[in-house]
Protein backbone atom coordinates (compact mmCIF):
# COMPACT_ATOMS: atom_id res chain seq x y z
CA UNK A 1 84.59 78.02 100.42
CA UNK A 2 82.81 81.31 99.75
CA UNK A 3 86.05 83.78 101.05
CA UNK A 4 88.32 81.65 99.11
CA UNK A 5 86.40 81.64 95.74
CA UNK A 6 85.60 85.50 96.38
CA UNK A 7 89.62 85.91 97.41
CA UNK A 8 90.10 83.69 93.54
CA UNK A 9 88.01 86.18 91.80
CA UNK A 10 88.96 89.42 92.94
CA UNK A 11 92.98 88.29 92.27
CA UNK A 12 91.76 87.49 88.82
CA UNK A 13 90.10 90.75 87.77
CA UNK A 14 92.49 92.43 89.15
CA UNK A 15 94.96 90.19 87.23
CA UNK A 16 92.73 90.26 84.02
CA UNK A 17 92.81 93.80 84.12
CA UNK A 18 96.80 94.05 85.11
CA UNK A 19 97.86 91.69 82.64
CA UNK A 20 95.24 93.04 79.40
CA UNK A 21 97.71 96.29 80.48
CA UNK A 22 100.81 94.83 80.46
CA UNK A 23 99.59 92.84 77.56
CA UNK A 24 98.77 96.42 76.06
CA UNK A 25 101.90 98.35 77.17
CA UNK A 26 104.33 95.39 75.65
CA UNK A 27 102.50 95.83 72.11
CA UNK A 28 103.30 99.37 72.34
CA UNK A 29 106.65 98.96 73.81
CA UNK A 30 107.34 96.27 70.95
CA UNK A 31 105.71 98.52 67.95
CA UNK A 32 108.25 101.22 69.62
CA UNK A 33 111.23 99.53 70.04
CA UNK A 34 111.16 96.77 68.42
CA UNK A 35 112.07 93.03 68.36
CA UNK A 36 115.78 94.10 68.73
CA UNK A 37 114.79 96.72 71.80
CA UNK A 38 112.36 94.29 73.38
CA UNK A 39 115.20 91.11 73.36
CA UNK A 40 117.63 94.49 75.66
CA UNK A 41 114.61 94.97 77.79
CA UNK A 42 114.11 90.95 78.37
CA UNK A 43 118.18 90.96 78.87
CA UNK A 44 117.72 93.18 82.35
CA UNK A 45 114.31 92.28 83.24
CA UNK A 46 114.58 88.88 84.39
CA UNK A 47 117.94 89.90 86.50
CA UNK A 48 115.77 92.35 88.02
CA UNK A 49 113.10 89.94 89.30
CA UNK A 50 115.86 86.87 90.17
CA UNK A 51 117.33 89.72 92.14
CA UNK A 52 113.56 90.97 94.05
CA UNK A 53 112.86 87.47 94.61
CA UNK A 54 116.22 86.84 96.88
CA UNK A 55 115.42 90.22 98.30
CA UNK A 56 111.51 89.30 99.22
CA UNK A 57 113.42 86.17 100.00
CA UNK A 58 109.83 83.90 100.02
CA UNK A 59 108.02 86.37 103.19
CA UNK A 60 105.01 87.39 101.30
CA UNK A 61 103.72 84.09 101.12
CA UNK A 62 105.63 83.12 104.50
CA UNK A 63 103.51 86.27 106.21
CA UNK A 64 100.50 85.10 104.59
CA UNK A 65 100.97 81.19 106.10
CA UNK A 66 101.38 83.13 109.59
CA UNK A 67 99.02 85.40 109.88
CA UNK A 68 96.38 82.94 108.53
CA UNK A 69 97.61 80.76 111.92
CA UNK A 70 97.63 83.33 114.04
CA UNK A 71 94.00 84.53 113.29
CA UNK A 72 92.44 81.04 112.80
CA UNK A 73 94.09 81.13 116.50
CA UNK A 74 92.62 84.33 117.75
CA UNK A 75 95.88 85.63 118.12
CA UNK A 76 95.85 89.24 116.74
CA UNK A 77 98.93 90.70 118.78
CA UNK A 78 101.11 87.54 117.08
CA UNK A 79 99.52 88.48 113.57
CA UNK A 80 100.95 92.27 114.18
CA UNK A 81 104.16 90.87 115.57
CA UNK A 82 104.60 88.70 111.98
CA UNK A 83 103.62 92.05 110.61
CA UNK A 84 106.48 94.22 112.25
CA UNK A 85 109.15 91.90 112.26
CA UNK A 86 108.70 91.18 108.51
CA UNK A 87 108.67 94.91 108.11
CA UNK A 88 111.86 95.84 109.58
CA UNK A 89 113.28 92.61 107.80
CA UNK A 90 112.28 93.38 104.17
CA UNK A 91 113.10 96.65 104.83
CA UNK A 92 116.83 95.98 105.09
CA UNK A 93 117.29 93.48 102.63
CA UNK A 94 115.27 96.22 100.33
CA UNK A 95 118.55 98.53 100.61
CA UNK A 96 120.90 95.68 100.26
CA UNK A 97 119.95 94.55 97.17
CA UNK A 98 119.36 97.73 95.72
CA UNK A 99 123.04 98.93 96.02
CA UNK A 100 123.83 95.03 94.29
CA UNK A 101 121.78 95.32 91.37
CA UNK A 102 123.26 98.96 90.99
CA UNK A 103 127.10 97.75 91.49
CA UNK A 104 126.72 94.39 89.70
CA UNK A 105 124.85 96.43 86.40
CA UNK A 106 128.65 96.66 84.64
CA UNK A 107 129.88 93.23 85.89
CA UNK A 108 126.84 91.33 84.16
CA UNK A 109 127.50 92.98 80.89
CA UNK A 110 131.88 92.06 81.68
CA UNK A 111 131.45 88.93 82.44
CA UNK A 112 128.86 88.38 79.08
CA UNK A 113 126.02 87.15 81.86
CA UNK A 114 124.29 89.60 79.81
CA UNK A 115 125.03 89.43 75.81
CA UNK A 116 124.21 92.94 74.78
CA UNK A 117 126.01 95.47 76.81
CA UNK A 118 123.46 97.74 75.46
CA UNK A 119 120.93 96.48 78.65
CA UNK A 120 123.33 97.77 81.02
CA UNK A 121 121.42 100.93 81.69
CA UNK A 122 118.52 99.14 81.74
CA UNK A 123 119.89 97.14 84.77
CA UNK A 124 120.56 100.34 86.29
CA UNK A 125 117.54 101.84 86.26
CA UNK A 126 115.79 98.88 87.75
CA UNK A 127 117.54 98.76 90.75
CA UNK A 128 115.74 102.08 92.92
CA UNK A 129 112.26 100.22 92.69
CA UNK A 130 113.75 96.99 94.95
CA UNK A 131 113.43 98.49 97.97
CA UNK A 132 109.84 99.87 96.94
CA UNK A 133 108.85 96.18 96.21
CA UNK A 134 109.79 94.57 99.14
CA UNK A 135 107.51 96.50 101.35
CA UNK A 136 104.59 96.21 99.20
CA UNK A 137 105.51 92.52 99.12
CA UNK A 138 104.95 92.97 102.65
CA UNK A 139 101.36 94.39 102.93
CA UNK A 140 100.35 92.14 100.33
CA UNK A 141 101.62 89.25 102.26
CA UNK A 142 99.64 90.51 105.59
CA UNK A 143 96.26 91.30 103.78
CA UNK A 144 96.29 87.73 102.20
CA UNK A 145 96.99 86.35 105.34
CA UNK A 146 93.65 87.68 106.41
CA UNK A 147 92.38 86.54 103.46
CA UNK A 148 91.21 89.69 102.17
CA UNK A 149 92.43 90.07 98.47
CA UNK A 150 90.88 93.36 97.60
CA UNK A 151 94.22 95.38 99.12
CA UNK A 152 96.43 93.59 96.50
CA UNK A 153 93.92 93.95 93.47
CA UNK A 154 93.18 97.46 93.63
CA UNK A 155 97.23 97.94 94.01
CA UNK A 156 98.05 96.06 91.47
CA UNK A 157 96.05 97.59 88.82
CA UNK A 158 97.10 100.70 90.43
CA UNK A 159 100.75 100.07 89.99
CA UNK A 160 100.05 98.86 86.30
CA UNK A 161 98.62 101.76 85.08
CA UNK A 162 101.20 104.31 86.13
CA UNK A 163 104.05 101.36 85.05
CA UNK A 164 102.58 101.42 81.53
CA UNK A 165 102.29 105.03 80.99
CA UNK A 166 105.61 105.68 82.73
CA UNK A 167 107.28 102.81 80.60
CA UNK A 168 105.55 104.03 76.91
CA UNK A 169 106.45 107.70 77.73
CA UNK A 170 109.74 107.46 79.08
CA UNK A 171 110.94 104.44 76.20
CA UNK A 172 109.73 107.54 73.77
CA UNK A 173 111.60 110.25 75.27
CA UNK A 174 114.89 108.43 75.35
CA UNK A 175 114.58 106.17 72.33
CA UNK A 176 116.47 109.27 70.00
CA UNK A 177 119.43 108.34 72.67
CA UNK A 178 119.51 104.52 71.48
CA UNK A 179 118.19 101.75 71.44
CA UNK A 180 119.75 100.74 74.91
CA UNK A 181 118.50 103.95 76.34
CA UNK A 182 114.92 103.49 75.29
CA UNK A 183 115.10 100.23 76.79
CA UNK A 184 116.49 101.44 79.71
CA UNK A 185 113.56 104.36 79.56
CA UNK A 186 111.24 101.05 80.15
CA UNK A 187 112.67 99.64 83.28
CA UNK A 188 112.46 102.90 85.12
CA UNK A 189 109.17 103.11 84.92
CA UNK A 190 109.35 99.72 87.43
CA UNK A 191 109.79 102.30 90.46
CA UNK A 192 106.85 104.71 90.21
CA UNK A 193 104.24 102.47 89.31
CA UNK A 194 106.03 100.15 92.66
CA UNK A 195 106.08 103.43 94.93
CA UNK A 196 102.28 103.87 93.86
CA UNK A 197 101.34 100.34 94.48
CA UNK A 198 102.86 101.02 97.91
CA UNK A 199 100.88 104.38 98.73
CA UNK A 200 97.35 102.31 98.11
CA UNK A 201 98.39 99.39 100.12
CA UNK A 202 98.81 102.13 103.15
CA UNK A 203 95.36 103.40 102.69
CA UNK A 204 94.08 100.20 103.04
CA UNK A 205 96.36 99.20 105.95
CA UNK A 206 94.77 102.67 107.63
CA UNK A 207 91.26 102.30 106.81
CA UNK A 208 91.76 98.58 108.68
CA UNK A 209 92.26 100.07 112.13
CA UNK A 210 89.09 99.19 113.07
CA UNK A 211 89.04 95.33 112.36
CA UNK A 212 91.94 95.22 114.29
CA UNK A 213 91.39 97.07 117.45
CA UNK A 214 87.98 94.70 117.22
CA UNK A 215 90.29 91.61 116.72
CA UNK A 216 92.81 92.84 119.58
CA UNK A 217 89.35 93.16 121.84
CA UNK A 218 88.49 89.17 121.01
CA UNK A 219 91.97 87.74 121.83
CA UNK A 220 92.94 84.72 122.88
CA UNK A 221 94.06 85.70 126.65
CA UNK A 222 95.54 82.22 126.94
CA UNK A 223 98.12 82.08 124.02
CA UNK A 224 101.81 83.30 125.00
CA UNK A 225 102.89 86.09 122.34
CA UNK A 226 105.61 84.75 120.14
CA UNK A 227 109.16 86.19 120.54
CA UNK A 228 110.53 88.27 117.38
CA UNK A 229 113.32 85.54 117.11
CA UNK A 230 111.18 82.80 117.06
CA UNK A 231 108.86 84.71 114.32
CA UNK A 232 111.76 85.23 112.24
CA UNK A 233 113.02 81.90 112.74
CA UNK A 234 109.86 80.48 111.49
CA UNK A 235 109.69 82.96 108.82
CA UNK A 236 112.23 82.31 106.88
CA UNK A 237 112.40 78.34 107.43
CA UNK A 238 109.03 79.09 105.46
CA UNK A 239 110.11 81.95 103.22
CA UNK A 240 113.49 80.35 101.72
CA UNK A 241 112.65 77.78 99.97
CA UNK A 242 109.44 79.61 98.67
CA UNK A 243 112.08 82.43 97.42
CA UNK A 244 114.05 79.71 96.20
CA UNK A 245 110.95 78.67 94.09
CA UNK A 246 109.69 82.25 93.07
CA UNK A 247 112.86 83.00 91.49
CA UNK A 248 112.80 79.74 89.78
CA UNK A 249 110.46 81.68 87.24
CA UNK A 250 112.74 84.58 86.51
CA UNK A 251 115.57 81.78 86.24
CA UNK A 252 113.83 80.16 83.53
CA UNK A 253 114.27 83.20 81.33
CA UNK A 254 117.40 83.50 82.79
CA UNK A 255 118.26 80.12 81.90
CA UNK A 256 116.92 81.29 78.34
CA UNK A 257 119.32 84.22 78.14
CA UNK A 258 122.51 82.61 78.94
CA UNK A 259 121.75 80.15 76.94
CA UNK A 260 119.80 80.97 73.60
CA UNK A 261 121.87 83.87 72.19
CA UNK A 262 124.69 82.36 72.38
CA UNK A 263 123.69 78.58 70.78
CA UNK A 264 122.02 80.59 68.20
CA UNK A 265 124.87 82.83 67.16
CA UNK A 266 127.06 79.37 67.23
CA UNK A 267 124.22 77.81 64.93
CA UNK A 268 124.63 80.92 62.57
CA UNK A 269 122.91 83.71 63.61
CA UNK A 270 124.19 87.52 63.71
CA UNK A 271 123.98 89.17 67.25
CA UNK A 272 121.05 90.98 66.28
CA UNK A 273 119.67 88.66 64.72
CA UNK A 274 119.70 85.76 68.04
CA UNK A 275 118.64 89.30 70.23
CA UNK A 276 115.14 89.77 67.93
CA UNK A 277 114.72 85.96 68.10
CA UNK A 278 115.44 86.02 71.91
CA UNK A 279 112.73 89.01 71.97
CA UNK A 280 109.91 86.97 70.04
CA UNK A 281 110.29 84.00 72.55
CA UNK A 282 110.82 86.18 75.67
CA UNK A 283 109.31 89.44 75.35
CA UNK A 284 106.48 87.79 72.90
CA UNK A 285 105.59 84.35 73.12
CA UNK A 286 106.66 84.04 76.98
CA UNK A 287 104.41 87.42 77.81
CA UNK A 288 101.35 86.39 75.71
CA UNK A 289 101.50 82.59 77.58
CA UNK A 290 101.59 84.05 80.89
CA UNK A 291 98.20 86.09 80.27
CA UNK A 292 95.57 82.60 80.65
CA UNK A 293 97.46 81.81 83.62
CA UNK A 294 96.20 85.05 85.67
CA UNK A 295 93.19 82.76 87.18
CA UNK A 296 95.77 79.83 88.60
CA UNK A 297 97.71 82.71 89.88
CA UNK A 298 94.90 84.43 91.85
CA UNK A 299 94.15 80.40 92.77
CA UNK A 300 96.99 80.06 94.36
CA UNK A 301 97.56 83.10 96.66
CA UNK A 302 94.10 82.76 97.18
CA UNK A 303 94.87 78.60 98.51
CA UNK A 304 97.92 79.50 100.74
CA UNK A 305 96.39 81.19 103.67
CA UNK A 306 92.60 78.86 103.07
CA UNK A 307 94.31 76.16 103.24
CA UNK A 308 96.65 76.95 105.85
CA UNK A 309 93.95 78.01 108.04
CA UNK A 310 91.97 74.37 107.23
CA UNK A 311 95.41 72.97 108.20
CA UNK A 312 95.97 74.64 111.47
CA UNK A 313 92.18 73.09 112.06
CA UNK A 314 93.30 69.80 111.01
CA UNK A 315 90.15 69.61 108.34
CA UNK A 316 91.80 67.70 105.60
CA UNK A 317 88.23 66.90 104.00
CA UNK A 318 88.16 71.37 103.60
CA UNK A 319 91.68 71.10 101.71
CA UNK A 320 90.73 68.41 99.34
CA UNK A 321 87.25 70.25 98.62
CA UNK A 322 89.31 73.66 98.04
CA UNK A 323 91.79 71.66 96.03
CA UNK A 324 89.48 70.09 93.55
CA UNK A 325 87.73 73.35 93.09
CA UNK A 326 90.61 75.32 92.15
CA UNK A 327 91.93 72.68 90.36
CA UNK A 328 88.66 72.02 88.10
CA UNK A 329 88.52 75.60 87.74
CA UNK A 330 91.77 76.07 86.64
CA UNK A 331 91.80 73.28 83.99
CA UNK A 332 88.26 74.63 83.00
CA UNK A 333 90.66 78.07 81.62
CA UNK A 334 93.81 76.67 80.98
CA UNK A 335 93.02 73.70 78.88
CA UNK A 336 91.29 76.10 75.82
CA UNK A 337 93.57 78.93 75.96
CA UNK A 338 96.22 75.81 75.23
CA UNK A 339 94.36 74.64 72.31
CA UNK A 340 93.17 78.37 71.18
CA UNK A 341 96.84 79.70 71.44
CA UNK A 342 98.25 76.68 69.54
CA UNK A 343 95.85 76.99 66.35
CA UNK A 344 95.30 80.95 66.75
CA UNK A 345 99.59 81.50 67.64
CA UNK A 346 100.65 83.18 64.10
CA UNK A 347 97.34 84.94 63.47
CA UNK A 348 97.51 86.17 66.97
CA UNK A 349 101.04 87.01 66.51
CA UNK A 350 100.55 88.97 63.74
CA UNK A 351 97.33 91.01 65.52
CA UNK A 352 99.36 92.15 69.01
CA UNK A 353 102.80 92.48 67.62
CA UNK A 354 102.30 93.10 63.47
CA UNK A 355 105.18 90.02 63.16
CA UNK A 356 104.21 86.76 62.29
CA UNK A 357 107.86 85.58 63.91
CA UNK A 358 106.27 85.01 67.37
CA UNK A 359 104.30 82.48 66.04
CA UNK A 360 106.16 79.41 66.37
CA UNK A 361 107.30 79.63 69.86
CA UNK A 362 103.47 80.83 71.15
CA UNK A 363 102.22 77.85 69.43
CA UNK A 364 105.19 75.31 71.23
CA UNK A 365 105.05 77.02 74.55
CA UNK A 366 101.26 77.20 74.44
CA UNK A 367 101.12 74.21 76.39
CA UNK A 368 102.71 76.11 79.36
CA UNK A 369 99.31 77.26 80.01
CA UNK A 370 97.59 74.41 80.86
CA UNK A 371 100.72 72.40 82.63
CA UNK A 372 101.80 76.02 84.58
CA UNK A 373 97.92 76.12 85.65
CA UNK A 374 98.57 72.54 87.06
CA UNK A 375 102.12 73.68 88.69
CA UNK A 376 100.36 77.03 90.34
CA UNK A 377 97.58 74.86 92.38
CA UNK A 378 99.92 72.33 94.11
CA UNK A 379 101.79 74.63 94.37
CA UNK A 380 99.66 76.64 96.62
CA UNK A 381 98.12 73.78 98.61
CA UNK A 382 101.51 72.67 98.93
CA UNK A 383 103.10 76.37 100.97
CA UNK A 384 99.44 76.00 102.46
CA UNK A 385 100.66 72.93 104.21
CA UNK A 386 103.69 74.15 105.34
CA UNK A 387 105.98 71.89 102.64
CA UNK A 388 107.05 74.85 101.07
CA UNK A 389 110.77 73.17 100.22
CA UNK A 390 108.86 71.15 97.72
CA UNK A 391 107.66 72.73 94.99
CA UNK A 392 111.29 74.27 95.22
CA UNK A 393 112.66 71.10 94.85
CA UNK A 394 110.44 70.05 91.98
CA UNK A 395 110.84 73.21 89.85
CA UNK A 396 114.53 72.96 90.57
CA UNK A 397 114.59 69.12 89.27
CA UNK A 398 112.75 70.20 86.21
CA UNK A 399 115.07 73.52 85.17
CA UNK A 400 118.01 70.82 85.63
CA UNK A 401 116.45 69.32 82.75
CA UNK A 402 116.19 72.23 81.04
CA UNK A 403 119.12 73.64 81.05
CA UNK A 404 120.36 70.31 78.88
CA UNK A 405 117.50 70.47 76.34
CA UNK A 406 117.97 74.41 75.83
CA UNK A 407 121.62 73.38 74.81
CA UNK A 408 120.81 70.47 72.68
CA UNK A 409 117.99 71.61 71.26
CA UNK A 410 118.20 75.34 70.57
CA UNK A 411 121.35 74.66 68.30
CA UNK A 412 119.25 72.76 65.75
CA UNK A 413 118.82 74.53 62.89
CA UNK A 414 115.26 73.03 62.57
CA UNK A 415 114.16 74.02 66.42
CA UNK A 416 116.39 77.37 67.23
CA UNK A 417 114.44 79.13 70.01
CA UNK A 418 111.26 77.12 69.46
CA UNK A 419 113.89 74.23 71.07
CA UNK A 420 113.70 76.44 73.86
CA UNK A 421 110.37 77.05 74.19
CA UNK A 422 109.79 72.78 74.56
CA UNK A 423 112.14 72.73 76.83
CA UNK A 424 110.53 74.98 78.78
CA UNK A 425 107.65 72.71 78.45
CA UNK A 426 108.91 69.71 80.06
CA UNK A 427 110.07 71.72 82.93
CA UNK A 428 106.54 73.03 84.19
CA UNK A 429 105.20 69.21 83.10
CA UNK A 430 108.12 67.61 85.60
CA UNK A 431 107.37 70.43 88.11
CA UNK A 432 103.56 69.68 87.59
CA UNK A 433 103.70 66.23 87.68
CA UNK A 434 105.69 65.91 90.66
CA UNK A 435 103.32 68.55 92.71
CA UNK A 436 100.60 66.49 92.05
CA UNK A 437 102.48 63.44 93.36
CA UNK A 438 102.90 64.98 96.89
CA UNK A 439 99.62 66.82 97.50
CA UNK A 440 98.20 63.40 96.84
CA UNK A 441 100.79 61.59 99.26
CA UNK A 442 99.43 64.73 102.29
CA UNK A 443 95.92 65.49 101.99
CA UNK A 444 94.79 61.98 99.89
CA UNK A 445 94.01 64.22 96.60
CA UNK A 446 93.60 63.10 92.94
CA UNK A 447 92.70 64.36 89.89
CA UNK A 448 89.45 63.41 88.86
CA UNK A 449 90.29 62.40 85.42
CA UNK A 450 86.62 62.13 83.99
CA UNK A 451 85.94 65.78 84.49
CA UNK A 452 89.78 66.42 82.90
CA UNK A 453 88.69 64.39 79.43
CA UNK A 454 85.34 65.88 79.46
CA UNK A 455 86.82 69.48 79.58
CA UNK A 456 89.84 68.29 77.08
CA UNK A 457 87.26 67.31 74.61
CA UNK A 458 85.07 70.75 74.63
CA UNK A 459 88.42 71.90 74.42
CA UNK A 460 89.46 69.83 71.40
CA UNK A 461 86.13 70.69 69.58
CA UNK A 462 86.86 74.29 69.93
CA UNK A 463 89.84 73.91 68.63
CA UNK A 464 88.94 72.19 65.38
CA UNK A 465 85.65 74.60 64.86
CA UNK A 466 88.11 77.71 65.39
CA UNK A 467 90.75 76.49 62.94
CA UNK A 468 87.88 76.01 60.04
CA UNK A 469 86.39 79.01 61.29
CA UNK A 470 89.44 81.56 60.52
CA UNK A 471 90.22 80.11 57.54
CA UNK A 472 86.86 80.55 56.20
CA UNK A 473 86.87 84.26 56.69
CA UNK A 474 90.52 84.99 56.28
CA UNK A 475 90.34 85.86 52.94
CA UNK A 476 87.39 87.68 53.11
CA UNK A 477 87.72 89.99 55.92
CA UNK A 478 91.57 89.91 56.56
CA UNK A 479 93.83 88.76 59.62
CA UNK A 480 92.96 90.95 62.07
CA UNK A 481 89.16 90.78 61.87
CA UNK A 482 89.20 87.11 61.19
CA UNK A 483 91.24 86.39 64.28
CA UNK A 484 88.74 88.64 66.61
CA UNK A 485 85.78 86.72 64.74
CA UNK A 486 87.60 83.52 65.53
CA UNK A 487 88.40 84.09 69.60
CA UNK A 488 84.52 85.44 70.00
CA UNK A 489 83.23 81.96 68.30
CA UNK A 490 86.04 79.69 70.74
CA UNK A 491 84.11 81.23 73.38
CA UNK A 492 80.81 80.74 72.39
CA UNK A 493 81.32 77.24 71.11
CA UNK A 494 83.28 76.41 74.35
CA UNK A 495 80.53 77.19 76.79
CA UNK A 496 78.41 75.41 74.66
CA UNK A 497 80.46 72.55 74.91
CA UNK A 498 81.34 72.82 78.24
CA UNK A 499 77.26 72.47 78.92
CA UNK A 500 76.93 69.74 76.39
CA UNK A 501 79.50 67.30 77.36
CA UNK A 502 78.43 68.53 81.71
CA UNK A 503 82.01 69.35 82.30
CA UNK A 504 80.00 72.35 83.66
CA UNK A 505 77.05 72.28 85.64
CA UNK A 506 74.44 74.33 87.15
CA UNK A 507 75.75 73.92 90.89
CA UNK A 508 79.19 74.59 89.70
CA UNK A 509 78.09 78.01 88.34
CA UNK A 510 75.97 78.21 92.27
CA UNK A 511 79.32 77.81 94.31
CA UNK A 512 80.64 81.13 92.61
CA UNK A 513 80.21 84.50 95.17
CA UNK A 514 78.04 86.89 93.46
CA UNK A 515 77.37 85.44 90.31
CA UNK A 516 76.47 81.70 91.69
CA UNK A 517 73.16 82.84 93.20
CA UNK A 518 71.71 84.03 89.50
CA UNK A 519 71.97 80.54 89.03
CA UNK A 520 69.78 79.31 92.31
């Protein structure tokens, strides 16, 4: 339990500390370009990562699931087999898809896939870093498979911090050009800060030679070494429907931008004017939502290869125990930053992007938080398990309703993109829903709703202390002050509650690496 908590945490500093960057670098990028820019940027972005998700096509995760076999196995010269063969693979589609997102730039913007033909160097400009990404999807796949998360976190806050200096400087040196360009100025910064991320994945991968000539030394002389068809074979039955999945994310704002601009231009709105709304729920709301969610995340890559390995063991009792803990965990986070981004949204809003016009759809799509946290989990004991066609299946069910509220819905004059933004909602809540259904039906798991109420209602009180809180001091001390005063009381007043109401106890706080033994 102790490797996969300290796997949890390190994925969610590092994620804390990528996403407070990217969190950072999109203020800047919005105070430089714009609402306007931001909705060109959004336009290219998601095709980007629909298009790196067909070319990773699932094998981090699928790498991760094997290597974790292979090594609960003693099988070191497999886990380097999965290793090469994945390598050579990723490598190839890398180039392929590369050249398409390249060719298919002018065709998106032809065919009016993409509204604003201004994004079409934007498009461009994405497609060098695919091949980059794909082999550092790689490593990362093959150090979580070992269960050793510190690789990925130190690369990914490494590949941040060159992506938002690259991104703020180069959207400044080409903004005189245009709009489009500045956008475009953005997206290139995707390669370098990949090709970083890369370089720091290889030092690790170097500095590892000694685990695995030690590993190589202890191997299991009696299992037969896997052929490289049979490995790929087994890779991608794994890895497709988990690619299938990944890019069901990316198709959600895709869904988004074939959809929104165009209802909201037929409900009345200017081009520009549906491209700045598209912005505040995409580039805005959608970004700001995503930033609680950096724990279930780190939960989830952190559940694949622990419970995989418990699998391969056949000790169900182990995945229930990890399940429950990430799962109370995860609602322990994701619950408040629901109810603090739902009273806080236009105050917020107004303090990260200096527009109160985000406010609306981060207060609707606040509840993504807690029913994405719920979605993540399963999701990860689910690929754990080897059923990684399911959560594909469920998140595909749930953009098929989707897609028919974001066209009803979004054309209201009443809803416009906040129509979006709930539909949105009840996607992750069918996807959610129907996760929990099937982790339940394999490994006998349920959700302990006493601990869920006790945590909603710390939650809850928060909530209502916060909202009588800001408004209190509002006047006095002004928006931006009030709303820092307000998020440092919502965490005070939530531990407190937390504590009061034993959502949280003392031997939770002991099962934590590092910090739980303070509390022995």
């Amino acid at each position: 339990m102790n490797r996969f908590l300290k796997g949890a945490m390190i994925l969610t500093l590092a994620g804390i500390i990528v996403k407070c960057c990217g969190a950072i670098g999109k203020v800047l990028l919005a105070r430089i370009l714009g609402g306007e820019g931001i909705g060109i940027y959004q336009m290219a972005y998601p095709v980007y990562q629909i298009v790196v998700g067909l070319a990773t096509a699932g094998l981090p995760i699928a790498i991760s699931i094997m290597i974790a076999e292979k090594l609960a196995n003693q099988d070191m010269k497999g886990a380097k087999r999965v290793l090469h063969s994945s390598l050579v693979t990723l490598a190839a589609l890398g180039v392929i898809f590369s050249g398409i997102l390249y060719l298919l730039s002018s065709y998106l913007i032809r065919w009016g896939i993409v509204v604003d033909e201004r994004a079409y160097y934007a498009l461009e400009a994405l497609s060098p870093a695919i091949l980059v990404v794909t082999l550092l999807s790689c490593f990362r796949g093959y150090f979580q498979g070992f269960q050793n998360m510190m690789p990925t976190g130190v690369s990914q806050i490494c590949e941040q911090i060159i992506r938002i200096m690259a991104m703020v400087g180069l959207a400044i040196w080409l903004l005189p050009k245009g709009l489009g360009y500045g956008a475009a100025g953005a997206t290139l910064a995707t390669f370098p800060a990949a090709f970083v991320g890369l370089c720091v994945l290889l030092v690790f991968y170097v500095r590892q030679g000694r685990l695995r000539r030690d590993l190589l030394a202890a191997q299991n002389t009696l299992i037969a070494l896997e052929g490289y068809a049979s490995i790929l074979k087994r890779l991608f039955i794994l890895a497709i429907p988990v690619s299938i999945a990944n890019i069901m994310m990316p198709i959600v704002t895709g869904v988004d931008l074939l959809i929104v601009p165009h209802r909201l231009v037929e409900s009345g709105y200017s081009i520009s004017q549906a491209t700045a709304s598209f912005g505040y729920l995409t580039g805005m709301a959608t970004s700001l939502v995503n930033l609680p969610v950096i724990l279930t995340t780190s939960l989830a890559a952190s559940l694949v290869p622990a419970v995989s390995e418990a699998f391969t063991m056949k000790d169900i009792q182990r995945i229930r125990n990890r399940t429950n803990t990430a799962m109370k965990i995860a609602n322990v986070i994701t619950i408040p930053a629901f109810v603090g981004l739902c009273v806080l949204a236009t105050p917020v809003s107004l303090l990260l992007y200096a527009t109160p016009n985000a406010g609306a759809p981060i207060a609707v799509m606040s509840l993504s938080v807690f029913l994405l946290g719920i979605q993540q989990v399963t999701t990860g004991v689910l690929q754990g398990l080897g059923r990684t066609s399911i959560p594909m299946i469920n998140l595909a069910i749930g953009l098929g309703i989707k897609i028919i509220l974001n066209w009803y819905l979004t054309i209201i004059p009443s809803l416009g993109v906040n129509g979006a933004a709930w539909a949105t909602n009840v996607d992750f809540g069918i996807a959610a829903i129907l996760n929990v259904y099937f982790v339940y039906r394999y490994v006998g798991y349920t959700i302990r709703w006493g601990e869920l109420a006790k945590i909603a209602f710390s939650a809850l009180a928060m909530g209502g202390a916060v909202t009588v809180l800001f408004y209190f001091v509002v006047g006095t001390v002004g928006n931006t002050l009030a709303t820092m005063v307000a998020i440092i009381g919502a965490v005070v007043i939530y531990v407190i509650a937390l504590f009061v109401t034993r959502a949280m106890t003392k031997s939770d706080l002991q099962a934590f690496p590092i910090i739980g033994k303070r509390f022995r």
